[in-house]
Protein backbone atom coordinates (compact mmCIF):
# COMPACT_ATOMS: atom_id res chain seq x y z
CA UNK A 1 -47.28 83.57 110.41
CA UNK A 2 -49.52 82.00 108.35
CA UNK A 3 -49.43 78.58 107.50
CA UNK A 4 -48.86 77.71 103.95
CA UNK A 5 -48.22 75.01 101.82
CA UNK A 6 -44.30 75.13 100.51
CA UNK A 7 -43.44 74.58 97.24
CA UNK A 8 -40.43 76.21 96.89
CA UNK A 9 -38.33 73.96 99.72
CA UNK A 10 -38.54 70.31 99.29
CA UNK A 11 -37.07 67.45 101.35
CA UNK A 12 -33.55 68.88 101.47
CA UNK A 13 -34.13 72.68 100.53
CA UNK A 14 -35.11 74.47 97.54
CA UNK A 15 -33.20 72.35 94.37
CA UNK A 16 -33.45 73.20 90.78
CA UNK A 17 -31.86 73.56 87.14
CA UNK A 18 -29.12 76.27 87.79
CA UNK A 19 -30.19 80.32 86.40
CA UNK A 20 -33.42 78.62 86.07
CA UNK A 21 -36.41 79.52 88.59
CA UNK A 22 -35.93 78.94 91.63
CA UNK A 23 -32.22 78.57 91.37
CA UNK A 24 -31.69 81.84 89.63
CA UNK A 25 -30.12 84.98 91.31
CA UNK A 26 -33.24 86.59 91.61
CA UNK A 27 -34.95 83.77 94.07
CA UNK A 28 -31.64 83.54 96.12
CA UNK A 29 -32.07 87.59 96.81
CA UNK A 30 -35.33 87.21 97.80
CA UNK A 31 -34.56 84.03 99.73
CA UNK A 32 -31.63 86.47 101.58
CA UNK A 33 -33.79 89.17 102.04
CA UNK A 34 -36.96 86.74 103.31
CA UNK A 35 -34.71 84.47 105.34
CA UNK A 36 -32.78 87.60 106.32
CA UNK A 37 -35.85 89.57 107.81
CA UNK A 38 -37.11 86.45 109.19
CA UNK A 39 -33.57 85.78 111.61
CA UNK A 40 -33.22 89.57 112.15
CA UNK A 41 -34.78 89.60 115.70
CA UNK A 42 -33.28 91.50 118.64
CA UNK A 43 -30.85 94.15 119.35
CA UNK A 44 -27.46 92.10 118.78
CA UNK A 45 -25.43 92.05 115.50
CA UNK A 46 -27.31 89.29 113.54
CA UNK A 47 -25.04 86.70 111.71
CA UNK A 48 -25.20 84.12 108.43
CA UNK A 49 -22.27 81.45 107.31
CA UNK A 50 -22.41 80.80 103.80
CA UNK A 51 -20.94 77.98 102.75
CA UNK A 52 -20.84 76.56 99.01
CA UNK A 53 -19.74 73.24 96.94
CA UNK A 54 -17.42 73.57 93.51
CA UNK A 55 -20.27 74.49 90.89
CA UNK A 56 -19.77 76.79 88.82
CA UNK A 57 -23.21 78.27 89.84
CA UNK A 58 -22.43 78.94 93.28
CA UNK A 59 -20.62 81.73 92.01
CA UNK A 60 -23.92 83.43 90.94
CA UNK A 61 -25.83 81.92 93.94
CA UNK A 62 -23.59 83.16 96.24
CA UNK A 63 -23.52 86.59 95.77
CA UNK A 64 -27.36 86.88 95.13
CA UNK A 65 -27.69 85.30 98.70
CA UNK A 66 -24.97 87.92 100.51
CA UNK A 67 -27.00 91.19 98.57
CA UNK A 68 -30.07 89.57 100.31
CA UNK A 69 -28.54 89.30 103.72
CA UNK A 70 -26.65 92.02 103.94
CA UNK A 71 -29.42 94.34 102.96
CA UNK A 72 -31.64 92.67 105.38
CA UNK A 73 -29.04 93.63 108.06
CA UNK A 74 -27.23 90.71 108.52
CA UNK A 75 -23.67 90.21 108.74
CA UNK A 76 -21.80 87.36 105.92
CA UNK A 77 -19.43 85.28 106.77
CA UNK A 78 -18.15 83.39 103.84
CA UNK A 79 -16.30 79.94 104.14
CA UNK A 80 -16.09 79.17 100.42
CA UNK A 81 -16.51 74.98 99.11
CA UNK A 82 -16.87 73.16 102.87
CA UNK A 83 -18.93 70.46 103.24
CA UNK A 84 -22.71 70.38 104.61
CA UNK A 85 -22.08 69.23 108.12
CA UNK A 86 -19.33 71.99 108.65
CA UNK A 87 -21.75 74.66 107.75
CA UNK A 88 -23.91 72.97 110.66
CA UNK A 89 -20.81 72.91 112.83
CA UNK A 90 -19.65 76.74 111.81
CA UNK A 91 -23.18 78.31 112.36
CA UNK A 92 -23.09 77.01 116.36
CA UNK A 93 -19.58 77.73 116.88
CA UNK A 94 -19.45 81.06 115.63
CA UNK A 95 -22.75 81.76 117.19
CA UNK A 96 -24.72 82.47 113.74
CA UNK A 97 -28.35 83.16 113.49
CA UNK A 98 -28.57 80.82 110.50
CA UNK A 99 -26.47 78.88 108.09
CA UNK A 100 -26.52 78.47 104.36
CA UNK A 101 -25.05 76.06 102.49
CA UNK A 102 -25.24 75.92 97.77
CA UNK A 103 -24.99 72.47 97.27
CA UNK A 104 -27.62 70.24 95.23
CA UNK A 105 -25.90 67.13 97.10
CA UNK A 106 -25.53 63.89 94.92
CA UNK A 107 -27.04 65.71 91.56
CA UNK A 108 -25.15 67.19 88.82
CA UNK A 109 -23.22 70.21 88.00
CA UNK A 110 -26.11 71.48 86.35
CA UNK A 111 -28.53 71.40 89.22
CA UNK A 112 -27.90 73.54 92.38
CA UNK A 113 -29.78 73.60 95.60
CA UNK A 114 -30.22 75.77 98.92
CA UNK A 115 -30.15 74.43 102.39
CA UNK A 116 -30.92 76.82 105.71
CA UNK A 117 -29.78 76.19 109.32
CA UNK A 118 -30.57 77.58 112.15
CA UNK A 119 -28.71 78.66 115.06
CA UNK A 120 -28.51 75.32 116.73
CA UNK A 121 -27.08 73.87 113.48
CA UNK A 122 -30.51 72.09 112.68
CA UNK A 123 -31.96 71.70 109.57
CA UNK A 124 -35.43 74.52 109.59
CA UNK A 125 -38.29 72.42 110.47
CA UNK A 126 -41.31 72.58 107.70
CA UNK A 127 -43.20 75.85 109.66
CA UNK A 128 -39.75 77.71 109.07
CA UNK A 129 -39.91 77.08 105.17
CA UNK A 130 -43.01 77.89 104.75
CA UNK A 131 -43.33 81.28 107.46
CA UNK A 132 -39.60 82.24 104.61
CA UNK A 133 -42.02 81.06 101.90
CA UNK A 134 -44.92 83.45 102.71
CA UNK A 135 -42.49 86.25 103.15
CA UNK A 136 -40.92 85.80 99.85
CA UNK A 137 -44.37 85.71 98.33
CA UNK A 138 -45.29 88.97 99.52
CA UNK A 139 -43.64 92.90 99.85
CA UNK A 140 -40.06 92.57 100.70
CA UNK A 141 -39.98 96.42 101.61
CA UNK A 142 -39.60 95.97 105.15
CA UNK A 143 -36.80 93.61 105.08
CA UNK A 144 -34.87 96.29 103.16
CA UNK A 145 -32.95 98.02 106.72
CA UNK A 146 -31.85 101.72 106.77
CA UNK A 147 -28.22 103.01 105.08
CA UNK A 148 -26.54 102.72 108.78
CA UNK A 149 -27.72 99.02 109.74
CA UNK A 150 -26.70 97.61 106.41
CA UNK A 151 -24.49 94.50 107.03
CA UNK A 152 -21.02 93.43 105.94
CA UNK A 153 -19.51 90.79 104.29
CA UNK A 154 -16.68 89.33 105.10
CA UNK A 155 -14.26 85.61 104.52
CA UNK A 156 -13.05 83.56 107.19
CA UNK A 157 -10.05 81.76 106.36
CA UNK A 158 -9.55 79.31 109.25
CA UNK A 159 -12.71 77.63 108.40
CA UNK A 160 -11.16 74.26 106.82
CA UNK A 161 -8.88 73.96 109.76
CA UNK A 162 -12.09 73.95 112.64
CA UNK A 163 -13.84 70.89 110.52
CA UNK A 164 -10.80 68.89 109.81
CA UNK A 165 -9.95 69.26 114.19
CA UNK A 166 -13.53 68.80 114.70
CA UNK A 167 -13.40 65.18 112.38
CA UNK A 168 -10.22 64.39 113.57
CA UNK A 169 -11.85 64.59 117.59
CA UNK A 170 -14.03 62.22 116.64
CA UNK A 171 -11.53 59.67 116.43
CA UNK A 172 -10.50 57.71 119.35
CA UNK A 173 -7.49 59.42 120.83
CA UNK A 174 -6.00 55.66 121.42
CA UNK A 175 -6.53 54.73 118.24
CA UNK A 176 -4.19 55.70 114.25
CA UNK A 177 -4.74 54.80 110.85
CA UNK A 178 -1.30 53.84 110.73
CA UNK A 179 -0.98 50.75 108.49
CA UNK A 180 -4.20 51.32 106.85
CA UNK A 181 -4.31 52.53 103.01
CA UNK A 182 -7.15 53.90 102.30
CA UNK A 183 -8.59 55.60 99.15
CA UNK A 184 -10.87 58.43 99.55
CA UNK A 185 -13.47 59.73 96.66
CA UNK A 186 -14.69 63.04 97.46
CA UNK A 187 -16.92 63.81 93.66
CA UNK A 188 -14.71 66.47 93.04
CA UNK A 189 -16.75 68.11 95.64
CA UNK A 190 -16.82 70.23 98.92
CA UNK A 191 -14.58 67.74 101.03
CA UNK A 192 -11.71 67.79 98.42
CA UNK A 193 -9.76 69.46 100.38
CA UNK A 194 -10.56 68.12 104.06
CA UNK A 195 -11.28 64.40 103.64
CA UNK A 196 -7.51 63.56 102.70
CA UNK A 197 -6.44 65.59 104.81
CA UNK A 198 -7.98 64.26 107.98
CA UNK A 199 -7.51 61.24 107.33
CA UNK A 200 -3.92 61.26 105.97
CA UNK A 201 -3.42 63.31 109.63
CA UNK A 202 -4.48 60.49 111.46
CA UNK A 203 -1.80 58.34 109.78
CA UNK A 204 -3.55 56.29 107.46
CA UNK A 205 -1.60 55.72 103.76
CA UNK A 206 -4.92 57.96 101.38
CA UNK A 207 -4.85 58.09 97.96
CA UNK A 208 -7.37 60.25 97.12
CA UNK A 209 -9.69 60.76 93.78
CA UNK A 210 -12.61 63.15 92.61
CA UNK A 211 -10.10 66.15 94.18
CA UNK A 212 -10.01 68.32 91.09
CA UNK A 213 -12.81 70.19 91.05
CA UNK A 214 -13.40 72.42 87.79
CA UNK A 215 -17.15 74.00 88.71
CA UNK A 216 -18.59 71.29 86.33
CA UNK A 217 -17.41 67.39 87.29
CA UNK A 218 -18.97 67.48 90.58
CA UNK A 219 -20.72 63.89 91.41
CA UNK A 220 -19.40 62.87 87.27
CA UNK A 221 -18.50 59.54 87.01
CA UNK A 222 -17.71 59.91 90.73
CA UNK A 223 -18.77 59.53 94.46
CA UNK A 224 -20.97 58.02 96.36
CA UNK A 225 -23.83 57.40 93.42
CA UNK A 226 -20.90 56.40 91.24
CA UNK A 227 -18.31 53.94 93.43
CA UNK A 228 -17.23 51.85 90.24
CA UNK A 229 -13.76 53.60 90.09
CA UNK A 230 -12.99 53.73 93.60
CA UNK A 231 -14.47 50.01 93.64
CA UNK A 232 -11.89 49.48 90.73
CA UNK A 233 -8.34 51.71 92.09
CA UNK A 234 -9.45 49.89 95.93
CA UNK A 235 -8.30 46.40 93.91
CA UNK A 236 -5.57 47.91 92.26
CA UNK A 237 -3.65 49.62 95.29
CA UNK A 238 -4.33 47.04 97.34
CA UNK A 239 -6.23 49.13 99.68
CA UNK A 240 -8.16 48.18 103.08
CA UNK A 241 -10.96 50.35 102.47
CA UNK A 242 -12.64 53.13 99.96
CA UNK A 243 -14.46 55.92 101.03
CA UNK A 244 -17.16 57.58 98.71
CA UNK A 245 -18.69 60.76 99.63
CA UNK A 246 -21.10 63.20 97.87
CA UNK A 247 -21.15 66.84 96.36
CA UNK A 248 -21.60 67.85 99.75
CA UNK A 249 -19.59 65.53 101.54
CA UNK A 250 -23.11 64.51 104.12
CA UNK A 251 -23.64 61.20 102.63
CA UNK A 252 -20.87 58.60 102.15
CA UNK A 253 -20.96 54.90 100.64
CA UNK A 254 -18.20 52.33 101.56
CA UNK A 255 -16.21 49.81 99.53
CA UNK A 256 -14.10 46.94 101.04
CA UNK A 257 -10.90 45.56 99.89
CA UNK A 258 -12.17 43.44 97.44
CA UNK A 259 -14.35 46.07 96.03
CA UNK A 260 -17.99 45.40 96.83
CA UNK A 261 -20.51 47.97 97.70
CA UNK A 262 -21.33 48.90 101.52
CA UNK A 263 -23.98 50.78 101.90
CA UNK A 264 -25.84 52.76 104.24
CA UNK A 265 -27.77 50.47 105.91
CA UNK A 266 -24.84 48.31 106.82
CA UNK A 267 -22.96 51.39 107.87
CA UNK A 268 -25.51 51.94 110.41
CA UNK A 269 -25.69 48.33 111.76
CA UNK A 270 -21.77 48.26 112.18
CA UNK A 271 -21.78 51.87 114.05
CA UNK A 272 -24.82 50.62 116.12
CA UNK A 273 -23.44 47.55 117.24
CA UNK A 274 -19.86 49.31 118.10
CA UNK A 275 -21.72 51.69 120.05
CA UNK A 276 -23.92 49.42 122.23
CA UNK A 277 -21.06 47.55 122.85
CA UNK A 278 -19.48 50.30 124.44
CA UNK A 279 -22.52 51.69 126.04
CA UNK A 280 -22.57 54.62 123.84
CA UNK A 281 -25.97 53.55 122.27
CA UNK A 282 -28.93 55.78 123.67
CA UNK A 283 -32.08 55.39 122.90
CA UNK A 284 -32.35 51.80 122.51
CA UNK A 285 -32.82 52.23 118.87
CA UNK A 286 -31.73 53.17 115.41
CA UNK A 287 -33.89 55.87 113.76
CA UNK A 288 -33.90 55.00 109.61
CA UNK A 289 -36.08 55.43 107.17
CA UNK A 290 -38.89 53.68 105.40
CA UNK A 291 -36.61 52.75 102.51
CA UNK A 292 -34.21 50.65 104.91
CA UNK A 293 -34.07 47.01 104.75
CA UNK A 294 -35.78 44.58 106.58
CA UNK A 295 -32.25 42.94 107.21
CA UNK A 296 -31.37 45.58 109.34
CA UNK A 297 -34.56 45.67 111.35
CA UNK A 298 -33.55 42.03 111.83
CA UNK A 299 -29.91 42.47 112.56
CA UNK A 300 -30.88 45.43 115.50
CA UNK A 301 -33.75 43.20 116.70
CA UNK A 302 -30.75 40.61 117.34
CA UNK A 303 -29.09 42.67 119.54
CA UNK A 304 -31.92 43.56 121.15
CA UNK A 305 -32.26 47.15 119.63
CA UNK A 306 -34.89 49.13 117.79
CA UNK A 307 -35.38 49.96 114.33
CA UNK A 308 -37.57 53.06 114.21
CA UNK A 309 -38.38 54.31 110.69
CA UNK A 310 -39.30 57.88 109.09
CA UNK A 311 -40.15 59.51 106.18
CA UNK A 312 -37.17 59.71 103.50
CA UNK A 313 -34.86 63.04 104.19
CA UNK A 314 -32.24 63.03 106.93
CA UNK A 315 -33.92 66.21 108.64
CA UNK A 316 -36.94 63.48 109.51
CA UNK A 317 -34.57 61.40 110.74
CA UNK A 318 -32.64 63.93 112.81
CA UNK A 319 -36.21 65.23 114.31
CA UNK A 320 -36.72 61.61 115.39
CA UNK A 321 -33.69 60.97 116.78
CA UNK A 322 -34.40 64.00 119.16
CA UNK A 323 -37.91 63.22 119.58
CA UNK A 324 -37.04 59.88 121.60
CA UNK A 325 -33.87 60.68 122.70
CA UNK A 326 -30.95 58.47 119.95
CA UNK A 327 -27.93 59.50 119.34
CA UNK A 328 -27.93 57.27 116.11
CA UNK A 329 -29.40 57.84 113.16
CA UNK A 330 -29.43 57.55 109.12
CA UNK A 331 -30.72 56.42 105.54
CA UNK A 332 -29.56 53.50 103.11
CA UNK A 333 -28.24 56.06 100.89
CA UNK A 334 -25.40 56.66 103.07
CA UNK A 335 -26.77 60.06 105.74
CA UNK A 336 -25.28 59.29 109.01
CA UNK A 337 -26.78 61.06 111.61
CA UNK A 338 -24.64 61.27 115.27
CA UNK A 339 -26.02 63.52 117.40
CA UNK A 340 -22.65 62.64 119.81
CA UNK A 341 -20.62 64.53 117.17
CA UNK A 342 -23.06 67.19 114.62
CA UNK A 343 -26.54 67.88 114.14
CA UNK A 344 -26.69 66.94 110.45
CA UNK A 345 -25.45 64.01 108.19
CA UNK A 346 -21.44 64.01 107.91
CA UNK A 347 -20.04 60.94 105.23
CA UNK A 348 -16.82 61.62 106.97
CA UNK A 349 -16.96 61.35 110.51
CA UNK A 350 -19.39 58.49 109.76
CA UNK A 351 -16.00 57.20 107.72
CA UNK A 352 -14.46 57.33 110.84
CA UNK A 353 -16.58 55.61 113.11
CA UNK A 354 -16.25 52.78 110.66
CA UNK A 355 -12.25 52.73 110.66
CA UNK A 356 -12.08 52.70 114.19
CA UNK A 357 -13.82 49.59 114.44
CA UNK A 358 -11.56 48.30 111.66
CA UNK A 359 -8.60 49.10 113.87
CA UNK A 360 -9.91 47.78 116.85
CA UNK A 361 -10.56 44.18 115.31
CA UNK A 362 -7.96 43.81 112.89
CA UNK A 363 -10.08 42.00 110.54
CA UNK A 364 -11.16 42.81 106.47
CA UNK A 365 -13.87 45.56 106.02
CA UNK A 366 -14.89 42.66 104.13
CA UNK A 367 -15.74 40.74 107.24
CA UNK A 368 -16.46 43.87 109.61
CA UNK A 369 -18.51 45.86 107.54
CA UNK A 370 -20.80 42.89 106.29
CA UNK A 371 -23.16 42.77 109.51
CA UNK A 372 -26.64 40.99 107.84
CA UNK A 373 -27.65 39.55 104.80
CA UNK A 374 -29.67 42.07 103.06
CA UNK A 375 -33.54 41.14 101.87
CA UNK A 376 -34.36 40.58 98.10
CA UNK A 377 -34.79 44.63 97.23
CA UNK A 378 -35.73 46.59 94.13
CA UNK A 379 -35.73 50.15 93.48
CA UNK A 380 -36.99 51.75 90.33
CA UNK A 381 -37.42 55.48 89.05
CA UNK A 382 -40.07 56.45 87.42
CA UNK A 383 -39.55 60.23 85.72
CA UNK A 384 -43.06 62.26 84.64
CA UNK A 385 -44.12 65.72 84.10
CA UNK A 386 -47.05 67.76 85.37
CA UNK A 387 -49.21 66.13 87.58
CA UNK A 388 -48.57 62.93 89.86
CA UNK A 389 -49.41 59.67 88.33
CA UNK A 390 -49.62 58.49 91.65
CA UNK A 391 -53.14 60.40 92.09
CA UNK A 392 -54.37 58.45 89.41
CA UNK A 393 -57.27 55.66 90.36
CA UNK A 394 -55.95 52.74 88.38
CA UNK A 395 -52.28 53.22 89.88
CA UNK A 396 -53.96 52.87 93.02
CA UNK A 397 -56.08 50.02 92.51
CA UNK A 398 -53.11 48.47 91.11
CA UNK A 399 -50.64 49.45 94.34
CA UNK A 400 -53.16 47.49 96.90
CA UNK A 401 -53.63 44.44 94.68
CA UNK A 402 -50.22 43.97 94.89
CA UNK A 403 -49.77 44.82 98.59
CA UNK A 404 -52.42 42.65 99.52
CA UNK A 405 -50.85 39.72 97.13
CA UNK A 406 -47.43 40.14 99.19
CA UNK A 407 -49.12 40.15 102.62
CA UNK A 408 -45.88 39.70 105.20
CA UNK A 409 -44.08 38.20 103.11
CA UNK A 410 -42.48 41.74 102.13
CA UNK A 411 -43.51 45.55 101.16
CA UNK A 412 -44.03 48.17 98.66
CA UNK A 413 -43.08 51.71 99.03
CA UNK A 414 -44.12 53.91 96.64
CA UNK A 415 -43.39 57.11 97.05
CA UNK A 416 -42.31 60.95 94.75
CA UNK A 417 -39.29 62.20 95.21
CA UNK A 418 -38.80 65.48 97.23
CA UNK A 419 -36.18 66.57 95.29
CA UNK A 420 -36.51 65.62 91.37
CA UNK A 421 -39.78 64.89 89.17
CA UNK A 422 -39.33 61.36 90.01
CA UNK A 423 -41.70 58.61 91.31
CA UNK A 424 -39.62 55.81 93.16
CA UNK A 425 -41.04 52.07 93.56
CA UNK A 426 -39.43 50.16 95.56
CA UNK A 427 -40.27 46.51 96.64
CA UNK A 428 -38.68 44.10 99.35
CA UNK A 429 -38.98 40.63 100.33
CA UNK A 430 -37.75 37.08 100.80
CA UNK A 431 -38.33 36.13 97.19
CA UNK A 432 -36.73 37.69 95.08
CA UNK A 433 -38.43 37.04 91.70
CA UNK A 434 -41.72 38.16 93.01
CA UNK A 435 -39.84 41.24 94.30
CA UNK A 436 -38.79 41.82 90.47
CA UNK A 437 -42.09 40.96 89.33
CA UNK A 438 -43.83 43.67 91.75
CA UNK A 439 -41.54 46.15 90.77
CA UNK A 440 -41.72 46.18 87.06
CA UNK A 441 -45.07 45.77 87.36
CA UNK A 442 -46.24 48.75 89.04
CA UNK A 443 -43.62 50.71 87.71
CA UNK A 444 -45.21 50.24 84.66
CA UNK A 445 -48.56 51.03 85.67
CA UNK A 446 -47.22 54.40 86.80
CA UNK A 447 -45.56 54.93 83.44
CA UNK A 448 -48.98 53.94 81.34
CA UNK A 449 -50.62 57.19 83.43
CA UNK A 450 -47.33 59.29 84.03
CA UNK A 451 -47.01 62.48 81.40
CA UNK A 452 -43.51 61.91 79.96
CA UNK A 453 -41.23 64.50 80.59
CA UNK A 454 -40.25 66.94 77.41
């Protein structure tokens, strides 16, 4: 194939305004009838899972996607609003060529996204996108099989029940949750149904919020971008922990009993020191991202592990974690990547991994989940149309004076976003007004040059 530049598929998928290009019905055909011709090798009966979250817009993204497949020759299977990781999970275990899951993750109802799997339940590397790309661009003829090799669509109704006994087998057989209440925010998205459930089957006390999904609340005032309410009802109930997931359940946030924040960063230092405890730790590392803290690099170094860093997008960090052989993985935002139980980020399981250890030492997620003190960090976004303001020469100039004026005493990170028109400065370091400073700074240099968005 030949190798060109995507522009449909960004960090996580193709991701857009809902019936606008490229989320309209007609791109999701052609993306069924590209990505359909694309898996359609050899003589067996080729297979896709199609999974969804609650938009309203998967119901016209769905169906565009099945005409595509199915007239490519592939078999459907339809699962209906499941979260990410047990699309992953699904397209290996019922021995799929690819998987699909309609989600646009953390954004709004309004937004709607597209993300591909393979057989081995791995994210498509960058070649794949752009090989589907190139074949979307041209004649779709040949994808278009005869009358007798047309596929079938079809609905498989046991689906919930494999990921909540998958979850649920990620939980130490020794262990319960007996004794622990727990409230659970699932965004009114794809886990609303499976995220209480496991956990109320493992015996924990759940009261559960952001379950009442009505195709348009998804991520509203909810989740793990929004924690304020579960921060708020974990206070009120007296709970031991909240648990804040995503649209598409792949990302989760924390909240201990006294209602502060617990991000992804310390979610990974917690799992990672659990599991080199045990000896479960390979790798001698922790694959994150460039956005991570320093605190954690710190923390890891401590215990005489690792921190190796990617580009931002959970699919860099999986490819990592495979490249030099860790079964640990994730971003600050709350991915958790273990390889030990899925190929792709799961906020629930990761859930999980943190309960355990709040079992095991019968002490407040206050005190268990707090593993380093963070470094002075600031994150702005910086929203512009048209062309990057990041190209421009003065934005530059303006990036390395500063760099050079922080030297090691912290770092800048500028960098767009692969998902929105959004450029995102971020700044980190041991003081934290110069932090501040830096930030607002160069944020505003990118705004002085960035065309403002209609």
């Amino acid at each position: 194939m030949t190798q060109t530049t995507r522009r449909l598929f960004g960090t996580d998928g193709i991701r857009g305004t809902a019936n606008r290009a490229p989320m309209d019905a007609a791109t999701a055909l052609r993306l069924g009838q590209a990505a359909g011709r694309y898996f359609n090798r050899g003589t067996h009966r080729h297979r896709v899972v199609i999974g969804k979250d609650t938009r309203l817009s998967g119901y016209m993204l769905e169906p565009a996607l099945t005409a595509g497949f199915v007239g490519a020759g592939m078999d459907v299977v339809l699962v209906g609003p499941m979260p990410t990781p047990a699309i992953a999970l699904l397209t290996r275990s019922l021995r799929a060529d690819l998987g699909v899951m309609v989600s646009a993750s953390h954004n709004p109802y309004e937004d709607n996204g597209i993300k591909l799997f393979g057989p081995d339940g791995l994210k498509l590397s960058d070649s794949q996108e752009r090989d589907i790309e190139a074949l979307m661009a041209g004649d779709l003829a040949a994808a278009h099989v005869a009358p007798s090799r047309l596929g079938r669509a079809s609905r498989l109704d046991d689906a919930p029940g494999r990921y909540i006994e998958a979850a649920k087998q990620s939980f130490p057989r020794k262990l319960t949750l007996e004794g622990l209440r727990v409230v659970v925010d699932c965004a009114h998205g794809a886990a609303y149904r499976v995220a209480p459930t496991v956990l109320w089957e493992l015996g924990a006390e759940v009261v559960s919020i952001g379950v009442a999904p009505d195709g348009f609340n998804i991520n509203k005032g909810v989740g793990s971008t929004a924690p304020a309410e579960l921060a708020a009802l974990v206070r009120e109930r007296r709970a031991d922990i909240g648990i804040a997931l995503d649209g598409d359940a792949d990302r989760l946030v924390l909240v201990d009993e006294a209602g502060t924040i617990i991000d992804g960063d310390q979610i990974l230092a917690l799992i990672a020191a659990s599991w080199h405890g045990e000896g479960r730790l390979r790798g001698g590392a922790v694959v994150a991202t460039v956005m991570s803290n320093m605190g954690l690099e710190r923390y890891l170094k401590g215990l005489g592990l690792g921190l190796l860093r990617t580009a931002v997008g959970d699919r860099y960090v999986g490819e990592k974690m495979r490249e030099v052989g860790c079964n640990l993985g994730g971003e600050q935002s709350g991915h958790m990547i273990m390889t030990d139980f899925g190929t792709t980020g799961d906020g629930l399981i990761a859930a999980l991994q943190v309960l355990s250890v709040l079992v095991q030492e019968s002490r407040p997620a206050s005190e268990v989940c707090r593993r380093f003190t963070p470094l002075p960090q600031r994150l702005v976004n910086v929203r512009f149309a048209g062309a990057s303001p990041l190209k421009h020469e003065a934005v530059q100039k303006e990036i390395a004076a500063f760099e050079e004026k922080l030297g090691d005493r912290g770092r800048i990170l500028i960098r767009a976003s692969g998902t929105e028109p959004l450029i995102r400065v971020m700044a980190e370091g041991e003081d934290e007004a110069m932090v501040d400073a830096t930030v607002e700074a160069l944020a505003e240099a990118i705004r002085a040059r960035a065309k403002v968005p209609a």
